[in-house]
C-alpha atoms as a PDB file:
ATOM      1  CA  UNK A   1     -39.550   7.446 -33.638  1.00  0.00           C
ATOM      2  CA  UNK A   2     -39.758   6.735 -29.869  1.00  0.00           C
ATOM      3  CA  UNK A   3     -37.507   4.024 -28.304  1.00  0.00           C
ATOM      4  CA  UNK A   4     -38.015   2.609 -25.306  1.00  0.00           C
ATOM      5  CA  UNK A   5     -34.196   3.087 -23.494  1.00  0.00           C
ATOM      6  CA  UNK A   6     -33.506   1.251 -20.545  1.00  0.00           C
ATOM      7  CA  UNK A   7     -33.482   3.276 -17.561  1.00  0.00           C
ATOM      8  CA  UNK A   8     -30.032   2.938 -15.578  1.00  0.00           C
ATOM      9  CA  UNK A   9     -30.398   3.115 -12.034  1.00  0.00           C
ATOM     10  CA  UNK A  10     -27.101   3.566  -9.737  1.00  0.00           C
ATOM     11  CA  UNK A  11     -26.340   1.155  -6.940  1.00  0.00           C
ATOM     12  CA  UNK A  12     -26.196   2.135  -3.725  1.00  0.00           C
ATOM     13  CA  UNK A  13     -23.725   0.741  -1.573  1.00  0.00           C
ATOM     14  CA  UNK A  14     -24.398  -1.084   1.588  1.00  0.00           C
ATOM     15  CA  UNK A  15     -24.504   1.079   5.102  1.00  0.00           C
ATOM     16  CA  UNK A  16     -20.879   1.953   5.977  1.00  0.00           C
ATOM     17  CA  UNK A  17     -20.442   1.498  10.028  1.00  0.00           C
ATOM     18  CA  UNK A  18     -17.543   3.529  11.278  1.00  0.00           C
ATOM     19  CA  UNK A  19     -15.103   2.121  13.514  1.00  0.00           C
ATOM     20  CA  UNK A  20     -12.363   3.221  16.054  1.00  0.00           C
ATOM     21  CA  UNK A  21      -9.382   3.884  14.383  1.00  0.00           C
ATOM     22  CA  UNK A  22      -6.954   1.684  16.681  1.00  0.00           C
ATOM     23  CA  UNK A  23      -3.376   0.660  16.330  1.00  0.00           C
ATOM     24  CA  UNK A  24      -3.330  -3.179  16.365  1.00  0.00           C
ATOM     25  CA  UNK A  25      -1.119  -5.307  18.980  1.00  0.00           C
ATOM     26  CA  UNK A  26       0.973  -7.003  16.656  1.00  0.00           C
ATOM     27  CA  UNK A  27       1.531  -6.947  12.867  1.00  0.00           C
ATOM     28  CA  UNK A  28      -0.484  -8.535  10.022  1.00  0.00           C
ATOM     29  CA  UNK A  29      -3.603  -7.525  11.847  1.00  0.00           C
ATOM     30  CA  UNK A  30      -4.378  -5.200  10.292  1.00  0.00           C
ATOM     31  CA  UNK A  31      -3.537  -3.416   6.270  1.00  0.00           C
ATOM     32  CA  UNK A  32      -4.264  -0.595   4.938  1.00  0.00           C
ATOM     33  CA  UNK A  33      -4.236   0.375   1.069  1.00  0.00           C
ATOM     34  CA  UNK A  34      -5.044   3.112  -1.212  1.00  0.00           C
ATOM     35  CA  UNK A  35      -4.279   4.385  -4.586  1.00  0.00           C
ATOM     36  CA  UNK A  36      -2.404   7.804  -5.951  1.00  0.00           C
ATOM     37  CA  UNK A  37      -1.930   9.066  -8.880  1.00  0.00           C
ATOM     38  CA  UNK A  38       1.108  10.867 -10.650  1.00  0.00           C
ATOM     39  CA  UNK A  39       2.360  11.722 -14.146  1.00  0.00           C
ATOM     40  CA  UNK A  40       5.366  10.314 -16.217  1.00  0.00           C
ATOM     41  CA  UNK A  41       7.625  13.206 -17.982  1.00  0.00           C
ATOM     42  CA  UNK A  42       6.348  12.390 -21.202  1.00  0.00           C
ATOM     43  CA  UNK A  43       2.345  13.215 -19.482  1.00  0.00           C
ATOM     44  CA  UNK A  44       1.579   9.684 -19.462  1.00  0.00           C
ATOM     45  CA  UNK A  45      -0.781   9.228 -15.884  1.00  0.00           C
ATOM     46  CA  UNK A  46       0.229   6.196 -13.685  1.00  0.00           C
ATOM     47  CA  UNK A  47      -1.274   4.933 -10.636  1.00  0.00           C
ATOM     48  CA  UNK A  48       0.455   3.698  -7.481  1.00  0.00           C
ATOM     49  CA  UNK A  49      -1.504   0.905  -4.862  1.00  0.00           C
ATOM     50  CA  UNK A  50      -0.091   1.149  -1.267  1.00  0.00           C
ATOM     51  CA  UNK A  51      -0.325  -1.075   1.231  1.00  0.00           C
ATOM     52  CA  UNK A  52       0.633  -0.498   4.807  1.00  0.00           C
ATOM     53  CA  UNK A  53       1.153  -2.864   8.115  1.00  0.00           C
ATOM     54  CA  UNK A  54      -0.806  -0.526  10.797  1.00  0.00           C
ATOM     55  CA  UNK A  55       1.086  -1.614  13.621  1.00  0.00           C
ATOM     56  CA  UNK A  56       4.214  -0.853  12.569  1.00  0.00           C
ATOM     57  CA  UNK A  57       3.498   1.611   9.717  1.00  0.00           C
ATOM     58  CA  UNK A  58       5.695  -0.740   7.573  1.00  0.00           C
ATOM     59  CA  UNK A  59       5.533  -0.180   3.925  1.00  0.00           C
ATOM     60  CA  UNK A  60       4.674  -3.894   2.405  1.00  0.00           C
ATOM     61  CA  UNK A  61       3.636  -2.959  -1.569  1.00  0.00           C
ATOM     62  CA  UNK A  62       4.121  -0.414  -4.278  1.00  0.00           C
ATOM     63  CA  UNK A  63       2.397  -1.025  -7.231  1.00  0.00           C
ATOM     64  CA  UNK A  64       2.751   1.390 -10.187  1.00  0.00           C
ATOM     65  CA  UNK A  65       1.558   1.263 -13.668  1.00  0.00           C
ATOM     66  CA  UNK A  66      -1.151   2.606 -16.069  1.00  0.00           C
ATOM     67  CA  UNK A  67      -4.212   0.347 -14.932  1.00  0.00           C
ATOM     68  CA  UNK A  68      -4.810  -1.315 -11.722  1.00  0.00           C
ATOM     69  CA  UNK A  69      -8.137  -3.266 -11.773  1.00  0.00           C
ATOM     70  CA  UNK A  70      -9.217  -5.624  -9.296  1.00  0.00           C
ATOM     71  CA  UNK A  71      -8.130  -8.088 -10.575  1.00  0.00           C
ATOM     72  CA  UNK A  72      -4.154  -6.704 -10.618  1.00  0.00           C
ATOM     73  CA  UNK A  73      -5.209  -5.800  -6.429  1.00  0.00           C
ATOM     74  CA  UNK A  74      -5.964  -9.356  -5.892  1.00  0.00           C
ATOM     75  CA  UNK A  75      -2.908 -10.701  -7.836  1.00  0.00           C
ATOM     76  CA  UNK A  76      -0.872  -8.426  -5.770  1.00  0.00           C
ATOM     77  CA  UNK A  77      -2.341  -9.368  -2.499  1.00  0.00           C
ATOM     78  CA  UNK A  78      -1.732 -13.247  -3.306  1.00  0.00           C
ATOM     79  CA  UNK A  79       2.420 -12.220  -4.101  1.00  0.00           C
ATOM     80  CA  UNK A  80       2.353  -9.648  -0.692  1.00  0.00           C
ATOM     81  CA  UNK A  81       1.075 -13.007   1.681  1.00  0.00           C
ATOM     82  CA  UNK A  82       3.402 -15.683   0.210  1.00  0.00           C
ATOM     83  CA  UNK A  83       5.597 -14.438   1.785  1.00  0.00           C
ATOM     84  CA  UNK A  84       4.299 -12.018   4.598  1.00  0.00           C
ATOM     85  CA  UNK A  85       1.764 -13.850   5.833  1.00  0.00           C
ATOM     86  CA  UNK A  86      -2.054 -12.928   6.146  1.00  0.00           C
ATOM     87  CA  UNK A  87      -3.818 -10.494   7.425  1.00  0.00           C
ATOM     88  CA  UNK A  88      -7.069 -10.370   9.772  1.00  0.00           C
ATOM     89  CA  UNK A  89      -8.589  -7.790   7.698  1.00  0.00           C
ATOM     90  CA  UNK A  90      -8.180  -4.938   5.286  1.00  0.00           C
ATOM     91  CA  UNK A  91      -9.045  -1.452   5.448  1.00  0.00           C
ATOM     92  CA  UNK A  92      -9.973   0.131   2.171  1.00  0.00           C
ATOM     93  CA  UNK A  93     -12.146   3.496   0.964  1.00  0.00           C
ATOM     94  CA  UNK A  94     -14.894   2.901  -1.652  1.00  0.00           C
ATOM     95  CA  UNK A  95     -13.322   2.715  -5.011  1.00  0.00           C
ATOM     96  CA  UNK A  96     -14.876   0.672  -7.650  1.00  0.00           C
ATOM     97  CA  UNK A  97     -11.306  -1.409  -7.438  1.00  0.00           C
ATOM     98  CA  UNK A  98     -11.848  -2.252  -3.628  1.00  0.00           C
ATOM     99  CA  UNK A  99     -15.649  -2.779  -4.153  1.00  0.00           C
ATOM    100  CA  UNK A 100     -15.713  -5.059  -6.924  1.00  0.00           C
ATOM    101  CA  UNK A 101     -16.894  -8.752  -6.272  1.00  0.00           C
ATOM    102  CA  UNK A 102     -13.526 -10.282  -7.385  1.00  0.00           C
ATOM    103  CA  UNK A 103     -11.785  -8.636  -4.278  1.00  0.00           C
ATOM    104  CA  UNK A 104     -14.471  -9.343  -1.846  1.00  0.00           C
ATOM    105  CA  UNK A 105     -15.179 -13.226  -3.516  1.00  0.00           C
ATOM    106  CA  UNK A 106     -11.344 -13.245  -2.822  1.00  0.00           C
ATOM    107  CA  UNK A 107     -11.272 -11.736   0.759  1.00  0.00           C
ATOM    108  CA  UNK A 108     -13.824 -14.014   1.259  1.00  0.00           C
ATOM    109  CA  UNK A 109     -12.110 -17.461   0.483  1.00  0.00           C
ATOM    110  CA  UNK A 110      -9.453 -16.465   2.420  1.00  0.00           C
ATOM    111  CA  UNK A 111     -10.748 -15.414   5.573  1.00  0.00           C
ATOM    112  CA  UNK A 112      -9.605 -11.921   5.278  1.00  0.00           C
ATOM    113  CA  UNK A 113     -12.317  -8.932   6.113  1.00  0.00           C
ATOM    114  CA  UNK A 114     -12.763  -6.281   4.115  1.00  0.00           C
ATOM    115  CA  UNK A 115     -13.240  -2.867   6.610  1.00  0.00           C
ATOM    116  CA  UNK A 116     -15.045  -0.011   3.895  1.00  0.00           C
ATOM    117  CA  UNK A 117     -14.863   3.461   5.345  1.00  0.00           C
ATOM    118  CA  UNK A 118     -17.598   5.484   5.020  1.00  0.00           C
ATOM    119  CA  UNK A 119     -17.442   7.508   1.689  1.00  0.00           C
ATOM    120  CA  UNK A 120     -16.051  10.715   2.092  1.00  0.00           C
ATOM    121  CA  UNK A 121     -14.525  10.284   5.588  1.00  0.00           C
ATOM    122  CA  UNK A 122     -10.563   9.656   4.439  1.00  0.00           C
ATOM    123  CA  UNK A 123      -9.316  10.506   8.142  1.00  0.00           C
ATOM    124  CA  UNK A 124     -10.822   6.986   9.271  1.00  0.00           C
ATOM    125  CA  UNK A 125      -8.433   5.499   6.895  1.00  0.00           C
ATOM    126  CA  UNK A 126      -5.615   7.926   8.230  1.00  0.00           C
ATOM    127  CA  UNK A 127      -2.307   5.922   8.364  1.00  0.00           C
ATOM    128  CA  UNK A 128      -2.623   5.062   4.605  1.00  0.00           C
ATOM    129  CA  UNK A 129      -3.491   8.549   4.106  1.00  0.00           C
ATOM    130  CA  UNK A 130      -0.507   9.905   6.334  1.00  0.00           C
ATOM    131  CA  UNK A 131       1.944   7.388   4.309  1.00  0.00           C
ATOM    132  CA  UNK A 132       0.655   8.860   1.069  1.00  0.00           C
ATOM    133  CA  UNK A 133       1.286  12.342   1.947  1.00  0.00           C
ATOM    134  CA  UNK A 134       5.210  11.327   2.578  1.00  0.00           C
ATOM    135  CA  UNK A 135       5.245   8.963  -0.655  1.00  0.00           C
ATOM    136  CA  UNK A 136       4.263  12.091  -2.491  1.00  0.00           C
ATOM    137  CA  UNK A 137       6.160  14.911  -0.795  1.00  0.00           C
ATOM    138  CA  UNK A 138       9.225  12.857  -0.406  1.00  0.00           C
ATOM    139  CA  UNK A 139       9.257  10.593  -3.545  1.00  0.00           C
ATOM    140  CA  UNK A 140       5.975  11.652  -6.512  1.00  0.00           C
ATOM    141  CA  UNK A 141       6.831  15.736  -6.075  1.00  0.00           C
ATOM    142  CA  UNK A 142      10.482  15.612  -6.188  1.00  0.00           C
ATOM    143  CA  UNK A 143      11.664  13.050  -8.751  1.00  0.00           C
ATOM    144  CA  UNK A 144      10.718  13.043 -12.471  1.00  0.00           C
ATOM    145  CA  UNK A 145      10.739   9.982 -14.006  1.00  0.00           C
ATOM    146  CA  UNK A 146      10.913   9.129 -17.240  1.00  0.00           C
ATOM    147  CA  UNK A 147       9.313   5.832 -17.583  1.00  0.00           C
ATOM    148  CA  UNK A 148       7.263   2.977 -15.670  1.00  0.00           C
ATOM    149  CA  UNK A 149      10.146   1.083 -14.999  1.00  0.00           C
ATOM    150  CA  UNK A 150      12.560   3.467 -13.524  1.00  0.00           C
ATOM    151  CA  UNK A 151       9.681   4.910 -11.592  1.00  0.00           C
ATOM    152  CA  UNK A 152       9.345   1.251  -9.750  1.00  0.00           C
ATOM    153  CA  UNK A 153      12.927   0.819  -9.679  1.00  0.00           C
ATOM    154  CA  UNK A 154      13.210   3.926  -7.351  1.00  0.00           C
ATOM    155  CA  UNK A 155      10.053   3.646  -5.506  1.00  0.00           C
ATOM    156  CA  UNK A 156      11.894   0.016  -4.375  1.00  0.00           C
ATOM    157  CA  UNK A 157      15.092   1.787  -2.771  1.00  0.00           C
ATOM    158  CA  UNK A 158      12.865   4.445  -1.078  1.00  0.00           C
ATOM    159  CA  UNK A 159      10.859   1.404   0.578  1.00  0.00           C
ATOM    160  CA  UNK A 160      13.898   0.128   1.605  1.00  0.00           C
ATOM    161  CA  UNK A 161      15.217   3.778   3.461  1.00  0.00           C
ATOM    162  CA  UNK A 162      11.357   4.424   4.850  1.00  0.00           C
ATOM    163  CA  UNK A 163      11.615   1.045   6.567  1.00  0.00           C
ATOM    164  CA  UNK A 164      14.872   0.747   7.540  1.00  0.00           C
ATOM    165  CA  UNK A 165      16.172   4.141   7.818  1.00  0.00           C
ATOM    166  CA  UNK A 166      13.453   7.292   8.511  1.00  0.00           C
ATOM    167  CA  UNK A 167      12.593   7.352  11.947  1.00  0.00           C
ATOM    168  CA  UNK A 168       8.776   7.879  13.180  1.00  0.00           C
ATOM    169  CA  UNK A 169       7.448  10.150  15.572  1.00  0.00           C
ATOM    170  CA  UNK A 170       4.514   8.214  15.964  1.00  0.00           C
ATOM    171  CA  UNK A 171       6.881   4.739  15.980  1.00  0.00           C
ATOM    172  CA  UNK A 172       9.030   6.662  19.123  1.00  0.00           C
ATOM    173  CA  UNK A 173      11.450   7.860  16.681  1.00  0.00           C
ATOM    174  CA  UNK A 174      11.915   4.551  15.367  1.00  0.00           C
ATOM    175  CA  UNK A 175      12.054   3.262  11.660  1.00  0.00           C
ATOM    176  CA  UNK A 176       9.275   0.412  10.739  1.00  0.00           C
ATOM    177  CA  UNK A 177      12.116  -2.450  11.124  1.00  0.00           C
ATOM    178  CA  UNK A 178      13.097  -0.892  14.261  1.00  0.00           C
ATOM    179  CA  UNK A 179       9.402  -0.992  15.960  1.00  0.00           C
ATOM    180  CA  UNK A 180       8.861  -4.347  14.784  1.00  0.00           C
ATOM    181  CA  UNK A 181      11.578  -5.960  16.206  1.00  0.00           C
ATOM    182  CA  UNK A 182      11.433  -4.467  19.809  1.00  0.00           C
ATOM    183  CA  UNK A 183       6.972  -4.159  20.089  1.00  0.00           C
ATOM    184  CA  UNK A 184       5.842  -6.860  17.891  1.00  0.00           C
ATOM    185  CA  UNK A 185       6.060  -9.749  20.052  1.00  0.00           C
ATOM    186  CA  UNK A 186       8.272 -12.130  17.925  1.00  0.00           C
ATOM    187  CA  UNK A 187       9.799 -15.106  19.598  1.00  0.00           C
ATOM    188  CA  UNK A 188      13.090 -13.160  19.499  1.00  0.00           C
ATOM    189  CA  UNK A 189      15.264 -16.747  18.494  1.00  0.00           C
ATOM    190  CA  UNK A 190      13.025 -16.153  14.962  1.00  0.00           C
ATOM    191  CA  UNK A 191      12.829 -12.225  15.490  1.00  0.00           C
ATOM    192  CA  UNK A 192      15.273 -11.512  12.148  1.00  0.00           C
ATOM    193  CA  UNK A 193      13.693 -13.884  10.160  1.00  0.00           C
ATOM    194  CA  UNK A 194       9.808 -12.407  10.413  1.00  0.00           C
ATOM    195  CA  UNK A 195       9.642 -11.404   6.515  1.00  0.00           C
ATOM    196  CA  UNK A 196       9.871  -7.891   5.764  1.00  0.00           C
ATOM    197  CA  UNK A 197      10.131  -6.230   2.366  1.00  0.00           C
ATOM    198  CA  UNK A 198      14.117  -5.578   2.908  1.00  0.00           C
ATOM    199  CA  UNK A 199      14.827  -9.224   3.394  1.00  0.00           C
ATOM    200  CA  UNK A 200      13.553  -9.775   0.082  1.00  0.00           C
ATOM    201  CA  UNK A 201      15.163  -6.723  -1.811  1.00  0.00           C
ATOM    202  CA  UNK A 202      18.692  -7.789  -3.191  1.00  0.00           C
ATOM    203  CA  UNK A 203      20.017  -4.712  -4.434  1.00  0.00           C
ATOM    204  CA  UNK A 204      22.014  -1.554  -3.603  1.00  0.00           C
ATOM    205  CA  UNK A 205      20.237   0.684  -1.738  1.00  0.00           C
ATOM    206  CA  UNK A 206      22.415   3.771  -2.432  1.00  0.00           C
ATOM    207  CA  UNK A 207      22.652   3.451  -5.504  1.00  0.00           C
ATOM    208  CA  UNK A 208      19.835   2.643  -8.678  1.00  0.00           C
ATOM    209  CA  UNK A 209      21.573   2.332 -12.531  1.00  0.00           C
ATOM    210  CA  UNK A 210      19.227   3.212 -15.210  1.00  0.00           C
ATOM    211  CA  UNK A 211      18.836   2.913 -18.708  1.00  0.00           C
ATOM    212  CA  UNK A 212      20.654   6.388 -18.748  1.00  0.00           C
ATOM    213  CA  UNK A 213      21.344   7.470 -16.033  1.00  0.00           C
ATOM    214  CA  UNK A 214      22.030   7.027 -11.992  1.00  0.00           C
ATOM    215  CA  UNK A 215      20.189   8.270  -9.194  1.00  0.00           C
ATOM    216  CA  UNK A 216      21.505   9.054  -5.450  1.00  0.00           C
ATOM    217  CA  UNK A 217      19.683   8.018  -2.385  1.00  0.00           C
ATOM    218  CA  UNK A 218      20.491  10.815  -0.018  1.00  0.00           C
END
């Protein structure tokens, strides 16, 4: 018997321009996000969504669990601006999370653009890229966690030491906090009160108690 099957034809995506990668003059300008990927100690795969200030390199978001579909990108977006503020525009690669039409319908309502790389060129998305390399050398490759929950516990206190505490080559040997402050033009009465990630973390950040065990920050 012969059926007539529907051919499926891929879609091509829309002309990618590139553009100068440039440092913007002060923060919420620009973000940058991406995803990684890691492994639980029982094999179970989890992914992680970053998202980066470019002026200041500032860590804003770590997202980790089993599925992140557009629709968890745009929820965490709407959390990261209550109380950050919002951005000019976003710079994203071509995943099918960053090109589906919730996050652009979303982008879209409020006024942020969307800035697609061209596929297959990571280095013009290179300060995500850079932060992902530490996040896995210094946090994914040395620590194995046991669960989704203690894995987001710790990635919180190692947000709070890359921003406040790890200096930057490219920041002048400042930390994230550090650069902001003195480069990114804040009326300095209100300078302490720009919102950061570490004014809204209220825990320990030497210590983190687990279900069964304790980790130190050294």
């Amino acid at each position: 018997m012969k059926l007539n099957l529907r051919s499926k034809r891929k879609k091509r995506l829309p002309a990618r321009v590139k553009e100068p990668l440039l440092r913007p003059i002060y923060p919420n300008i620009t973000w940058s996000m991406d995803f990684m990927h890691d492994t639980l100690e029982n094999g179970k795969s989890v992914r992680s969504l970053n998202i980066i200030d470019d002026f200041n390199r500032e860590i804003l978001n770590i997202t980790i669990d089993t599925s992140l579909p557009s629709a968890r990108v745009v929820s965490e977006l709407e959390q990261l601006i209550d109380w950050r503020g919002k951005p000019e525009r976003i710079r994203v690669d071509n995943g099918p999370e960053f090109i589906a039409g919730k996050l652009k319908d979303w982008c879209s309502n409020n006024g942020i653009v969307i800035q697609y790389i061209q596929p297959g060129k990571p280095t013009q998305n290179s300060l995500v890229e850079r932060f992902n390399r530490t996040f896995r050398t210094e946090f994914l490759d040395v620590y194995l966690f046991e669960n989704i929950r203690q894995m987001r516990n710790y990635s919180e206190i190692w947000m709070w030491m890359y921003n406040n505490e790890r200096p930057h080559s490219a920041l002048q040997y400042l930390t994230p906090r550090d650069f902001l402050l003195k480069y990114g033009k804040l009326a300095q009465a209100k300078a302490h009160e720009f919102p950061t990630f570490q004014q809204n973390f209220n825990n320990d950040n030497k210590k983190l108690l687990t279900k069964s065990s304790t980790f130190e920050c050294t």
